[in-house]
Protein backbone atom coordinates (compact mmCIF):
# COMPACT_ATOMS: atom_id res chain seq x y z
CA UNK A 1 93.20 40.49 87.72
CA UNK A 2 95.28 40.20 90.85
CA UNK A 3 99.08 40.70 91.85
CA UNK A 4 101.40 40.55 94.84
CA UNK A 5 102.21 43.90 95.11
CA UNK A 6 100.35 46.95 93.36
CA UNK A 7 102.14 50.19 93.22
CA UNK A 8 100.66 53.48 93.11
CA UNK A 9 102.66 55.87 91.14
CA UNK A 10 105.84 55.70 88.62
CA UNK A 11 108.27 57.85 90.31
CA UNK A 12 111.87 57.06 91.46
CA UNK A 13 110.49 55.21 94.39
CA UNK A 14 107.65 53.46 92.49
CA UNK A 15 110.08 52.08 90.30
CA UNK A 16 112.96 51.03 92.56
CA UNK A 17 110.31 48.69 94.81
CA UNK A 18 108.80 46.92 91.57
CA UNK A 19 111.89 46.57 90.28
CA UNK A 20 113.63 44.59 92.87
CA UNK A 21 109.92 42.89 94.25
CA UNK A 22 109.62 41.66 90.33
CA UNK A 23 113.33 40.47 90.30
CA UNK A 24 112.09 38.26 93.53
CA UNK A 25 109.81 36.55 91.08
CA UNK A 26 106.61 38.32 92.90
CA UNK A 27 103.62 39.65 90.44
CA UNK A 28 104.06 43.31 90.63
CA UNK A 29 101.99 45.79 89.08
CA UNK A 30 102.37 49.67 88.35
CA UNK A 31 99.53 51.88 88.39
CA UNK A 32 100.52 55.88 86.99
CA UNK A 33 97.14 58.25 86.77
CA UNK A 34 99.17 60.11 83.85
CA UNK A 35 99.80 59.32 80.31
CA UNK A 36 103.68 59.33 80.87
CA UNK A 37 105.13 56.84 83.44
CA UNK A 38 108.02 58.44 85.77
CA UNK A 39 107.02 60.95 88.06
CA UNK A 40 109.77 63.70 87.95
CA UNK A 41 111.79 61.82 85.51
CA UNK A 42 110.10 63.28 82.68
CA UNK A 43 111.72 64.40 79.21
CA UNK A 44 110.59 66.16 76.13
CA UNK A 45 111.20 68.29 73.54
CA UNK A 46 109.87 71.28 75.04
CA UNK A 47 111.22 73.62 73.62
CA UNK A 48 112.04 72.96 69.70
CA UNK A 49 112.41 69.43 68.18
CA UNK A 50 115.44 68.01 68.73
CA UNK A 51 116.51 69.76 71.97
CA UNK A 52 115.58 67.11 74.57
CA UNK A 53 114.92 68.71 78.14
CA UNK A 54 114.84 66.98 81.43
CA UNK A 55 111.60 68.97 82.61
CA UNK A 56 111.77 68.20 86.34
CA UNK A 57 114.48 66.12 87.45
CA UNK A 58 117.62 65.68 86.37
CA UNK A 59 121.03 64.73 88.28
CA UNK A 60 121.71 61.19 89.77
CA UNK A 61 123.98 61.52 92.26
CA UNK A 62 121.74 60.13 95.10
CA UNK A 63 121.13 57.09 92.75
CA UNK A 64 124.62 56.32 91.59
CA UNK A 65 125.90 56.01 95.10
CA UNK A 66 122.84 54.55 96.84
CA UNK A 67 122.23 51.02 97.93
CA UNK A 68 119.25 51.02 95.07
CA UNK A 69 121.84 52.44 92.26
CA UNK A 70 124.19 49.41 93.94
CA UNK A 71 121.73 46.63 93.30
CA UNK A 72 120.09 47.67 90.25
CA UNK A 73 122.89 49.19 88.09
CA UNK A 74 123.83 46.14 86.74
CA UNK A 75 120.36 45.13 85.45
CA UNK A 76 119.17 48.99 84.72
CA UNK A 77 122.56 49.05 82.01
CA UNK A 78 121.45 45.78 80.19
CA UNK A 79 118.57 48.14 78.76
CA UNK A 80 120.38 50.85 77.89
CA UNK A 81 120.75 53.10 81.25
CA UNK A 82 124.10 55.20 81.15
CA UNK A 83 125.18 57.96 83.40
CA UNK A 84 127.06 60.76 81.97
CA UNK A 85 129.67 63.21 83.95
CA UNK A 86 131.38 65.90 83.94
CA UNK A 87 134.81 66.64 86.04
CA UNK A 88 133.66 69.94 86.91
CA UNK A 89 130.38 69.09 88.90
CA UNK A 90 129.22 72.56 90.03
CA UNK A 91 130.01 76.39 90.90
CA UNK A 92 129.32 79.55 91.78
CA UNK A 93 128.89 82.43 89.86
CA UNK A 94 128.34 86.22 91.79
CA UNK A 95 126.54 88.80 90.49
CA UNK A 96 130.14 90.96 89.91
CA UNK A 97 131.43 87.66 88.12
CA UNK A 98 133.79 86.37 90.20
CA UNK A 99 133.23 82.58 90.16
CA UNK A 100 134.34 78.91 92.06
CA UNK A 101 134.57 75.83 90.12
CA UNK A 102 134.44 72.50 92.40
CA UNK A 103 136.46 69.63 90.55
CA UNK A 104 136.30 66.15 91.07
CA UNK A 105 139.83 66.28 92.49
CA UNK A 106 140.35 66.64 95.61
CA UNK A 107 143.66 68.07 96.08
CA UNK A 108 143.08 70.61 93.28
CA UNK A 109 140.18 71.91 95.07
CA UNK A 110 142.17 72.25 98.45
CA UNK A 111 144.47 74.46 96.93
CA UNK A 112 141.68 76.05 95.16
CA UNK A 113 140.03 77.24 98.45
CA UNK A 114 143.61 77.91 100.02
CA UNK A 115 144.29 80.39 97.45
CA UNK A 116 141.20 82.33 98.01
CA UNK A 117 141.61 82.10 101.85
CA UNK A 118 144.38 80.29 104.06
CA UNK A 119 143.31 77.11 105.62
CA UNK A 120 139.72 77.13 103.60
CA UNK A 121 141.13 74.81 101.17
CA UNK A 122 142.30 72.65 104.78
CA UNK A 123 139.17 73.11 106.27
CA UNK A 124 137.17 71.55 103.48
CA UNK A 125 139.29 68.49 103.21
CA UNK A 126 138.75 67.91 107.08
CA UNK A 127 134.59 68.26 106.32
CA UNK A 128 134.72 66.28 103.79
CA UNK A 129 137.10 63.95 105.39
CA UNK A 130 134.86 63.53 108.24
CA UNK A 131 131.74 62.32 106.55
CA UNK A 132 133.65 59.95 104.74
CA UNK A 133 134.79 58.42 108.67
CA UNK A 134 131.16 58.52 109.21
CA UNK A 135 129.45 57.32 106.40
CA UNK A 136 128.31 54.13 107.81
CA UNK A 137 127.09 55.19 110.84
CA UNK A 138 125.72 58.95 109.04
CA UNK A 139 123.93 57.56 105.99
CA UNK A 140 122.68 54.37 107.56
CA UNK A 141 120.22 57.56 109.58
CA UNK A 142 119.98 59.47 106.07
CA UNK A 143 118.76 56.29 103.85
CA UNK A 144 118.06 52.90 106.07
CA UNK A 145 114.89 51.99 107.99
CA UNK A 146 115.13 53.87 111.31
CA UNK A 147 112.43 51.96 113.11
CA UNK A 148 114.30 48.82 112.89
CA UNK A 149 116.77 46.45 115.26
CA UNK A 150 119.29 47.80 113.02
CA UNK A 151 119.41 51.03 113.40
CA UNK A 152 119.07 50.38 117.34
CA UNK A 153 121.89 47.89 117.42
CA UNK A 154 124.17 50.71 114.99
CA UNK A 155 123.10 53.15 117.62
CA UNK A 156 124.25 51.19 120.85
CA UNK A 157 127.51 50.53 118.68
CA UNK A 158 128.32 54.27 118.40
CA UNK A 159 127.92 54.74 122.02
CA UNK A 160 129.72 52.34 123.04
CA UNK A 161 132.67 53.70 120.46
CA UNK A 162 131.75 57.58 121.45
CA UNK A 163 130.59 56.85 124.75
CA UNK A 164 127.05 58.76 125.42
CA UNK A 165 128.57 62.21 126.20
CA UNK A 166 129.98 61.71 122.53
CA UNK A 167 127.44 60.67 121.25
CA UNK A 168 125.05 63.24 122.18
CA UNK A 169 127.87 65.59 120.92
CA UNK A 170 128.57 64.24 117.71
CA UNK A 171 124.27 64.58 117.07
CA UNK A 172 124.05 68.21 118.60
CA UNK A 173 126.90 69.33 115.96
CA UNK A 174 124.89 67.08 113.23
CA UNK A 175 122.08 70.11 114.04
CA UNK A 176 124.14 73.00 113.06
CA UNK A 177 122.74 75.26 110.42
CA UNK A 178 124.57 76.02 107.16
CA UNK A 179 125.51 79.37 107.78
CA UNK A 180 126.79 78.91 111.12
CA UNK A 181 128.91 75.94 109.53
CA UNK A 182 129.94 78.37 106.64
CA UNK A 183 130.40 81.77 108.17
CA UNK A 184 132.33 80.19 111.34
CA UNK A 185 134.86 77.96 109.49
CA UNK A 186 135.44 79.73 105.65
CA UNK A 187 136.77 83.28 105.14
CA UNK A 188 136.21 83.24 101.13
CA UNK A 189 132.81 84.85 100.12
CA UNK A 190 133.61 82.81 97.25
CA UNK A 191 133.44 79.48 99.58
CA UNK A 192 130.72 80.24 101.12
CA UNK A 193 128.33 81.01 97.92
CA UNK A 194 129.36 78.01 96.77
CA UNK A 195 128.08 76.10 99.14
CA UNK A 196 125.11 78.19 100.38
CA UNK A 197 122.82 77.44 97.73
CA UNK A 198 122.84 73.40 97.62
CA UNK A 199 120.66 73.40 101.25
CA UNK A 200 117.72 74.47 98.87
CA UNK A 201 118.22 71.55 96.83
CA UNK A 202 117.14 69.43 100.57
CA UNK A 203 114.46 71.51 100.92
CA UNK A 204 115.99 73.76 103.81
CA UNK A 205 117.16 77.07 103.81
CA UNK A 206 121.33 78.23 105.18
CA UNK A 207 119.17 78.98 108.51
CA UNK A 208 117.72 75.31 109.02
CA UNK A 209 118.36 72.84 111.81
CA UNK A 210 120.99 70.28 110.23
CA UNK A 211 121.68 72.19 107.07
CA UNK A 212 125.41 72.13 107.91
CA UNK A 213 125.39 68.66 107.74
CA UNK A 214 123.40 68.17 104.70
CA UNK A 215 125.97 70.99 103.24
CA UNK A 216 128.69 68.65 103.96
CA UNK A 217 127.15 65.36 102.70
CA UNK A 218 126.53 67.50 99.23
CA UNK A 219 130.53 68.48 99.37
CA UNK A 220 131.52 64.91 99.82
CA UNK A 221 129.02 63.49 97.22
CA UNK A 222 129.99 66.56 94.79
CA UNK A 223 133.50 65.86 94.65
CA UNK A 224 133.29 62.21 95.00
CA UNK A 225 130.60 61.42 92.06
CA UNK A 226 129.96 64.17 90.27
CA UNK A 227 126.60 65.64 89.57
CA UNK A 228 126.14 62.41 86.59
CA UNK A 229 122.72 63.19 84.25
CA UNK A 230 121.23 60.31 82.13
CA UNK A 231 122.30 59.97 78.53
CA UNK A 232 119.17 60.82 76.47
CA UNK A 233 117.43 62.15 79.55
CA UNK A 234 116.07 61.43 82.10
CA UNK A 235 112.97 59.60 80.53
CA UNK A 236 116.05 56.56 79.63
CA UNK A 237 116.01 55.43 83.18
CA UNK A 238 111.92 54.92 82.96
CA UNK A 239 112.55 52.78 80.03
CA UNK A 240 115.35 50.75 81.71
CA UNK A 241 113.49 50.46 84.96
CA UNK A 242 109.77 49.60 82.53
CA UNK A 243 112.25 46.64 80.60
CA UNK A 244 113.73 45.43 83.97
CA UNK A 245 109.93 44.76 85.21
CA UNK A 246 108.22 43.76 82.38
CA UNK A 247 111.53 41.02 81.88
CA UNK A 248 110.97 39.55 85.07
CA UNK A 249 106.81 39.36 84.68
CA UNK A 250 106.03 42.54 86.18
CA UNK A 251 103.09 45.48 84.92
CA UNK A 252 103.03 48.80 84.37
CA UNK A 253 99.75 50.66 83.45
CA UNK A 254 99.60 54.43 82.74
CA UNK A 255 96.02 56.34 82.25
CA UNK A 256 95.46 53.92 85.49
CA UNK A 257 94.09 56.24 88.46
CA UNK A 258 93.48 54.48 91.58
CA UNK A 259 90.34 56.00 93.34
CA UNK A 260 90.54 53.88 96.54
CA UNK A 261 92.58 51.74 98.23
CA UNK A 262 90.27 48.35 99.28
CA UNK A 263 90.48 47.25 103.03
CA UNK A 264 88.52 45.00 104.93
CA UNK A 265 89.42 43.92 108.68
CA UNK A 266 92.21 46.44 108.93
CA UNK A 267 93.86 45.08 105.72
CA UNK A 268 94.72 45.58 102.64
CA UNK A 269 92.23 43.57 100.00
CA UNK A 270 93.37 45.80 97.08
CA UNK A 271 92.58 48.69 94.86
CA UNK A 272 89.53 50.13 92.88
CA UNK A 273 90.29 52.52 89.72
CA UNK A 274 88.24 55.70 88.44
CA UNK A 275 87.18 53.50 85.52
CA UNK A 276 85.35 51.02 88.30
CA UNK A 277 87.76 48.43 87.51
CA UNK A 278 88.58 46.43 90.85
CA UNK A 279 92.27 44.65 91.47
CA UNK A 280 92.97 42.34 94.58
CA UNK A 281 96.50 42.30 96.05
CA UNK A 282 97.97 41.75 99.24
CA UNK A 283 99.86 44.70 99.88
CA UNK A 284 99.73 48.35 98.10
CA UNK A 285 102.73 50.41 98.34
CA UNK A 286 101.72 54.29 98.09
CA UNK A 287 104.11 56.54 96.16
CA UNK A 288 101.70 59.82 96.96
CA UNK A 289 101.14 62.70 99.23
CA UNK A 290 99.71 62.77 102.71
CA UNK A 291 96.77 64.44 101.61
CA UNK A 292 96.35 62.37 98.89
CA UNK A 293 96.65 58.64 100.64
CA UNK A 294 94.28 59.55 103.69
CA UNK A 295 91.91 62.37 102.19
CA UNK A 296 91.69 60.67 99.01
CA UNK A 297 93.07 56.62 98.81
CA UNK A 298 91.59 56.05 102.14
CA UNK A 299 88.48 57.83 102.32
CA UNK A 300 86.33 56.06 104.56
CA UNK A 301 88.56 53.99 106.73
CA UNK A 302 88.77 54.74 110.00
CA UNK A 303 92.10 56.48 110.52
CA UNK A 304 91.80 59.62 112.78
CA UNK A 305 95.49 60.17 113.75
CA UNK A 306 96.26 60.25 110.58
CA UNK A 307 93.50 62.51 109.33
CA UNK A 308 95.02 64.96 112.17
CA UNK A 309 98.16 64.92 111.32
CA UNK A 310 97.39 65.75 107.62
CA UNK A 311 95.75 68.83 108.61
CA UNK A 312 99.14 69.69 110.30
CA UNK A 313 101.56 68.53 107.63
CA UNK A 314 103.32 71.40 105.47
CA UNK A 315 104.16 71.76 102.05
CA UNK A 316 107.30 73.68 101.27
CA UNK A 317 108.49 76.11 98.66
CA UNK A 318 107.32 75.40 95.03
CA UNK A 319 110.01 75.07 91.71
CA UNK A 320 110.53 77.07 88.93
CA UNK A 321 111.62 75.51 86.29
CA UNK A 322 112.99 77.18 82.93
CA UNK A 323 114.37 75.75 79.76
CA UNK A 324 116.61 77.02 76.88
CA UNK A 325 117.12 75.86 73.23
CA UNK A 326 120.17 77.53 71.96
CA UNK A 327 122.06 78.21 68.50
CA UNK A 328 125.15 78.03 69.74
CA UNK A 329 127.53 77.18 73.26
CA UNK A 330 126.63 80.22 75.32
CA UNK A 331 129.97 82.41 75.96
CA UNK A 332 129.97 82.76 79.72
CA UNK A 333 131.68 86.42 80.36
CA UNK A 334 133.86 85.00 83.35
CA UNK A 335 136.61 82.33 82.12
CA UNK A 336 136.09 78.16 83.26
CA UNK A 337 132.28 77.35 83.32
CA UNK A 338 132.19 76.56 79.91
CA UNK A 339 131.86 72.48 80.98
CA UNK A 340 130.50 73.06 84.80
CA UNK A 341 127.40 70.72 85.12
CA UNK A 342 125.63 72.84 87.34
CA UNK A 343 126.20 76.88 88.44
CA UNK A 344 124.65 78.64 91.04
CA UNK A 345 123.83 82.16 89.94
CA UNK A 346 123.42 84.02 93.75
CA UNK A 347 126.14 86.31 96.02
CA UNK A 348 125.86 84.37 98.50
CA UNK A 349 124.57 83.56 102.09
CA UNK A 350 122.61 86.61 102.66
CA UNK A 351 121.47 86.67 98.67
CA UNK A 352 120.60 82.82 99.21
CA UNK A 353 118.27 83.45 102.84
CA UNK A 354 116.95 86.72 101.43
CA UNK A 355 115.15 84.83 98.11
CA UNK A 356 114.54 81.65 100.21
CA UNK A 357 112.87 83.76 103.25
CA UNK A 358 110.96 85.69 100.36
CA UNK A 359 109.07 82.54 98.72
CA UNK A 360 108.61 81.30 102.25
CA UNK A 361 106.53 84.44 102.72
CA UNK A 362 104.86 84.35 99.30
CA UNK A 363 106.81 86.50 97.57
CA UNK A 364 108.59 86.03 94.35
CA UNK A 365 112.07 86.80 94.72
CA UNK A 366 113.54 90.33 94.04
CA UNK A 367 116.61 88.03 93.10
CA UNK A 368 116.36 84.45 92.93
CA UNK A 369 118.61 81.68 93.47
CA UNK A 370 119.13 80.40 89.95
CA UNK A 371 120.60 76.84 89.05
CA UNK A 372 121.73 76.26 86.01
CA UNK A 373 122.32 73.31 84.36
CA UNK A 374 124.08 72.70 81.30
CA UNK A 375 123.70 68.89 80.22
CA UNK A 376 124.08 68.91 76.49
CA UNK A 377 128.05 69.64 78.09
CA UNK A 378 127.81 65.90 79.46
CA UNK A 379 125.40 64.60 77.26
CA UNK A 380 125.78 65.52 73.81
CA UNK A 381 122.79 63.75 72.40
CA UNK A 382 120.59 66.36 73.92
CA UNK A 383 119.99 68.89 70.86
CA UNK A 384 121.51 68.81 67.03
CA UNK A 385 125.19 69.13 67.06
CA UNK A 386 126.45 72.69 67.33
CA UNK A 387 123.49 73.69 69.52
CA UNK A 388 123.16 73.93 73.36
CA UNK A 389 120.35 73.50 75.86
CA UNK A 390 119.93 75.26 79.75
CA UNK A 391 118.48 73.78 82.53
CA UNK A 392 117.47 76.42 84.97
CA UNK A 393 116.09 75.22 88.42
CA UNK A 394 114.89 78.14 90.77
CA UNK A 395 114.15 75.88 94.38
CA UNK A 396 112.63 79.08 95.96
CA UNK A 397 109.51 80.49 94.11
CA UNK A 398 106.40 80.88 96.29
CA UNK A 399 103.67 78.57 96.07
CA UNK A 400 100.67 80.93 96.77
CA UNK A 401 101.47 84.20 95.33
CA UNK A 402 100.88 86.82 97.95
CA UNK A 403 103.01 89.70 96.30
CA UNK A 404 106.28 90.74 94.75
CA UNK A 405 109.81 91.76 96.45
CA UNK A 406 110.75 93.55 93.91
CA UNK A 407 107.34 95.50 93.42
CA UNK A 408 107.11 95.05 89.46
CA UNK A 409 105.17 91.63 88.88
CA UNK A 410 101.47 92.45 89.74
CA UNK A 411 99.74 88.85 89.26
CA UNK A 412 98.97 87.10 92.10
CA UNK A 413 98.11 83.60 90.74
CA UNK A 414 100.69 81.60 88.46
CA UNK A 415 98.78 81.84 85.32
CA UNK A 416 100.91 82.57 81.97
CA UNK A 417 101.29 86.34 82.56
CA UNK A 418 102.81 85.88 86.08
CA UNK A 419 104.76 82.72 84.67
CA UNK A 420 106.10 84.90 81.99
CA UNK A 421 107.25 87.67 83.53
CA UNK A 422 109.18 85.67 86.22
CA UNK A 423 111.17 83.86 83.70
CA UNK A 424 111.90 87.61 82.22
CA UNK A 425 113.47 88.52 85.23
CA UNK A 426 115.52 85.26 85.47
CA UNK A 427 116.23 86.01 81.81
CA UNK A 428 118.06 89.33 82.91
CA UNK A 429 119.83 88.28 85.14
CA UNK A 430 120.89 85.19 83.34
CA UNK A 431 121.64 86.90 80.38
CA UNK A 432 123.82 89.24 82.22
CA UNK A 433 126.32 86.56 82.25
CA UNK A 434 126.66 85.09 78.60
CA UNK A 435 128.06 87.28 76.31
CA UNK A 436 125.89 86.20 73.22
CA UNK A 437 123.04 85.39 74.88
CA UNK A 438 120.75 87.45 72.71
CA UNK A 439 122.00 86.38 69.64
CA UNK A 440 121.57 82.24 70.67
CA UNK A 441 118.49 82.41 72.14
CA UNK A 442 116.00 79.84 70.09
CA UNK A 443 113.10 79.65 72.01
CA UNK A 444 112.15 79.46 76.04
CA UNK A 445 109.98 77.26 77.95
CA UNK A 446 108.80 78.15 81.54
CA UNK A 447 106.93 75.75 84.09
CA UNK A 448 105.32 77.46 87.32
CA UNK A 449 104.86 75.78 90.29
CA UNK A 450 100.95 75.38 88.90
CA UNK A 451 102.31 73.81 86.06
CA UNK A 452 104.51 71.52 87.73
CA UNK A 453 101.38 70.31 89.54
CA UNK A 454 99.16 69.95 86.92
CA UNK A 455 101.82 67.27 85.63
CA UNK A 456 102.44 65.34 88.74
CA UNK A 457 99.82 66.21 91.37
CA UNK A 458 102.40 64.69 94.47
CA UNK A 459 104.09 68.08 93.98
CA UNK A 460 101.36 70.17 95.99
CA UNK A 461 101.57 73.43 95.22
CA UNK A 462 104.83 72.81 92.93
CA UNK A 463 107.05 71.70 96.35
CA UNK A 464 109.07 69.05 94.56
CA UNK A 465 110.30 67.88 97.83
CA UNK A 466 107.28 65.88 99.02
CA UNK A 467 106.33 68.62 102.35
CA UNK A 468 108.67 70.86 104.37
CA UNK A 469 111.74 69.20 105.32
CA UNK A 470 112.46 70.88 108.37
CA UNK A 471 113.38 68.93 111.50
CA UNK A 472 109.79 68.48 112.87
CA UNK A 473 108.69 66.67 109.54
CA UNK A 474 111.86 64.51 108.94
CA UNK A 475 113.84 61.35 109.98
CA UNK A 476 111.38 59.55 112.22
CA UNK A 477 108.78 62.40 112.39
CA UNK A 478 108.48 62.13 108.39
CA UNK A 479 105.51 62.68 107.50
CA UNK A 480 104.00 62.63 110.78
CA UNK A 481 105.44 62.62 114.33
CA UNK A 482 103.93 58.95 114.59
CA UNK A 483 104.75 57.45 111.51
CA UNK A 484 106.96 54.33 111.67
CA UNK A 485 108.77 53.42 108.68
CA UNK A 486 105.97 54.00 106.08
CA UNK A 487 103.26 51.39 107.93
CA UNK A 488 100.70 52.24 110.23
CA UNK A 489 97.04 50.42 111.18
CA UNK A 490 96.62 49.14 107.87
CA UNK A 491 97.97 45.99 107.15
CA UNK A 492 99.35 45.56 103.57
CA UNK A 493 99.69 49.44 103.30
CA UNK A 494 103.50 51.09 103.01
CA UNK A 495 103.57 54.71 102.16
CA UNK A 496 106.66 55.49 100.46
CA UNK A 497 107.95 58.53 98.48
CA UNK A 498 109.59 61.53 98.81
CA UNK A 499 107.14 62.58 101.61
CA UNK A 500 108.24 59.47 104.06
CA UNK A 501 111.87 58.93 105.32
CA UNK A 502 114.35 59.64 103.75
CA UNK A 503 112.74 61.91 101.67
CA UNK A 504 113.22 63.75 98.26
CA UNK A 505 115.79 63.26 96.03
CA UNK A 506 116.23 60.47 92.97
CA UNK A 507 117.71 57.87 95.44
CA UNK A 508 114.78 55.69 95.42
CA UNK A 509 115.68 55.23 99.17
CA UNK A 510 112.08 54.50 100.71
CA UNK A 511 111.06 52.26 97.63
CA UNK A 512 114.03 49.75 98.12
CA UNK A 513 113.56 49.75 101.78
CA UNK A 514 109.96 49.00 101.96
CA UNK A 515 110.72 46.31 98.88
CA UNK A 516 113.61 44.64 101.41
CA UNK A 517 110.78 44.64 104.47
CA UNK A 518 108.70 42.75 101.98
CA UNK A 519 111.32 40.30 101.27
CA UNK A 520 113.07 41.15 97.75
């Protein structure tokens, strides 16, 4: 067997690159190591049967209003891909139960904000405002190929418009942190909680280089498009994205582990799976982890910069993931969440450093940041009519257990006990906020960050967000200070994934551009 392209791994990116390299008329094939194709788009009923659960992933913001969404919309909704919103696309709720509701309209949300504090309401239309003047320029460096003409030719062009003095201004402010953004331009606590929590979702913390900005991309996006899930789950954009390739002659193979990727000369000759089986291509694109491309893929070729720098490369936070079948709508104790797609459960700033700092450390949280999600409220299909589902996302539990903040859970490795008792404690405090909580509650399911990486071994250690995103492993330094667009000294070979530019997220951004460098 041979093809044009093979494509290790089914994820976002995976899919995006065959998708638009098969719609090119090139032989593409898929190789997944699991049993389920998708990556983090995973659904089951994992709780009770008929409550359908978006185990990993689950909002498509980043794909809706990304180039990839753009060009493969169209041909994703022939087989049966739908998003499904909700007006209200997030909130916050404190731990005293005062809560914020972000709309999907504008002008209500300025006088939202003004009411709680003059001129916050002002204040977030100018943020806002601004990133939509500088989309082009801003999220051509978030998404496009940086190591490219382009991007030099859209940086001269800013310059020139800026001047360099401006220009070196306009990045230096791009570096802020998120509380400095927060605490120095919004007097409502309420504001500022609401925002505080969404830098976890990038993989920073309110004290990280460039979280402001991030912050402020999330606003825009927020209130522009929603926080859209798929109808039916998540799993219904595999199936679109499997139809779309298999229509236009593409592969996709699950139970398929790739052992080694085949070189000779410096170039790519193809791949050889655990089974022994042997397939020749001309070019592999990698959807996998540092460590798992060059200690793994590559064993044996000659690639010691590389092998350095994956010694140095760091893994952030793991996920905790919980999951709620439910007899009834839950009967939130403070007034307007009832249809909020996703609520932040934290008190704010300090609340949202003090858990993230904590799992940093190894800790679990004395008081996480909880997300949760309630999709059957935009997708009804979910579970049996009169029945609800939560989603609950916690993006700061510690990936090696090296104690507890709050001095209670004694395990130190994420085995059931441990697992068990951490979803207790986001129980509690979950259940502190629905009135008839107890009496709803069907049946839980937890996933540690162990679990998480059983299922999809790219999330090392359960870090969903494909290695620390902190300035020194991002942009052009992602993964390594050297890399250069997802190439290096093997021709053939583009690493893409969350772990290369522009990193995690369901935007498929580094799988459509390595498919437009190879000519789809």
């Amino acid at each position: 067997m041979a093809a044009d392209h093979v494509i290790i791994g089914s994820g976002i990116n995976g899919l995006v690159a065959a998708s638009l390299l098969a719609l090119k008329g090139r032989r593409v094939l898929v190789l997944e190591r699991e049993e389920t194709l998708g990556g983090c788009l995973r659904s089951e009923e994992a709780t009770l049967p008929g409550f359908t659960h978006d185990v990993m992933a689950a909002t498509f913001v980043l794909f809706m209003t990304g180039p990839a969404g753009a060009e493969l919309g169209p041909h994703l909704s022939r087989h049966g891909f739908e998003y499904c919103h909700a007006k209200h696309p997030t909130g916050v709720l404190r731990p005293d139960g005062s809560a914020l509701v972000l709309t999907m309209d504008q002008a209500q949300n300025i006088a939202a904000f003004n009411a709680l504090a003059a001129g916050d309401g002002d204040r977030h239309a100018s943020d806002v405002g601004q990133i939509a003047a500088d989309a082009p320029f801003l999220f051509a460096l978030l998404g496009g190929n940086l190591w490219s003409w382009q991007t030099a030719r859209l940086l001269f062009g800013q310059m020139r418009k800026r001047g360099l003095r401006g220009l070196a201004a306009w990045m230096g402010s791009a570096l802020a942190p998120a509380r400095g953004w927060l605490e120095a331009n919004y007097q409502s606590p309420l504001v500022q909680a609401l925002w505080a929590p969404w830098v976890l979702h990038t993989g920073l913390t309110p004290e990280s280089t460039y979280s402001a900005q991030m912050g402020k991309v999330i606003a825009f996006a927020l209130e522009a498009a929603g926080a859209p899930v798929a109808r039916g789950g998540a799993a219904s954009i595999v199936g679109a994205f499997k139809a779309l390739i298999e229509e236009n002659g593409g592969s996709l193979r699950t139970g398929a582990d790739v052992e080694q990727i085949l070189t000779q000369g410096g170039k790519i000759t193809g791949v050889r799976l655990a089974d022994g089986e042997e397939i020749a291509c001309g070019s592999v694109l990698a959807s996998v982890a540092p460590g798992q491309l060059y200690d793994r893929l590559l064993e044996g070729t000659d690639l010691p910069q590389d092998r350095a720098a994956v010694r140095q490369f760091r893994h952030g936070r793991g996920d905790f993931q919980l999951h709620y079948a439910l007899d009834g709508q839950p009967k939130w104790r403070t007034d307007g969440l009832d249809d909020v797609a996703l609520i932040h459960l934290t008190d704010g700033i300090d609340a949202v450093s003090k858990s993230a700092n904590e799992a940093e450390r190894g800790m679990l949280p004395e008081t996480p940041t909880i997300c949760v999600g309630q999709p059957h409220r935009l997708d009804p299909s979910r579970c049996p009519d009169g029945k609800a589902i939560l989603w609950l996302q916690i993006p700061d539990a510690p990936r090696v257990i090296k104690g507890d903040a709050a001095g209670k859970i004694k395990g130190r490795e994420w085995d059931e006990a441990t697992r068990e008792a951490f979803a207790d404690r986001l129980e509690a405090i979950l259940s502190r906020h629905i009135e008839n909580f107890d009496a709803i509650k069907l049946a839980r399911r937890a996933y540690s960050p162990h679990d998480l990486e059983a299922m999809n071994m790219n999330l090392v250690g359960g870090d969903p967000y494909g290695g620390h995103c902190g300035i020194d492993q991002f942009f052009i330094w992602r993964p390594f200070a050297h890399s250069t667009n997802g190439t290096g000294p093997v021709r053939g070979l583009i690493h893409i994934g969350a772990s290369t530019h522009p990193g995690p997220g369901l935007g498929g951004g580094s799988g459509f551009n390595a498919a437009k460098r190879l000519g789809a």
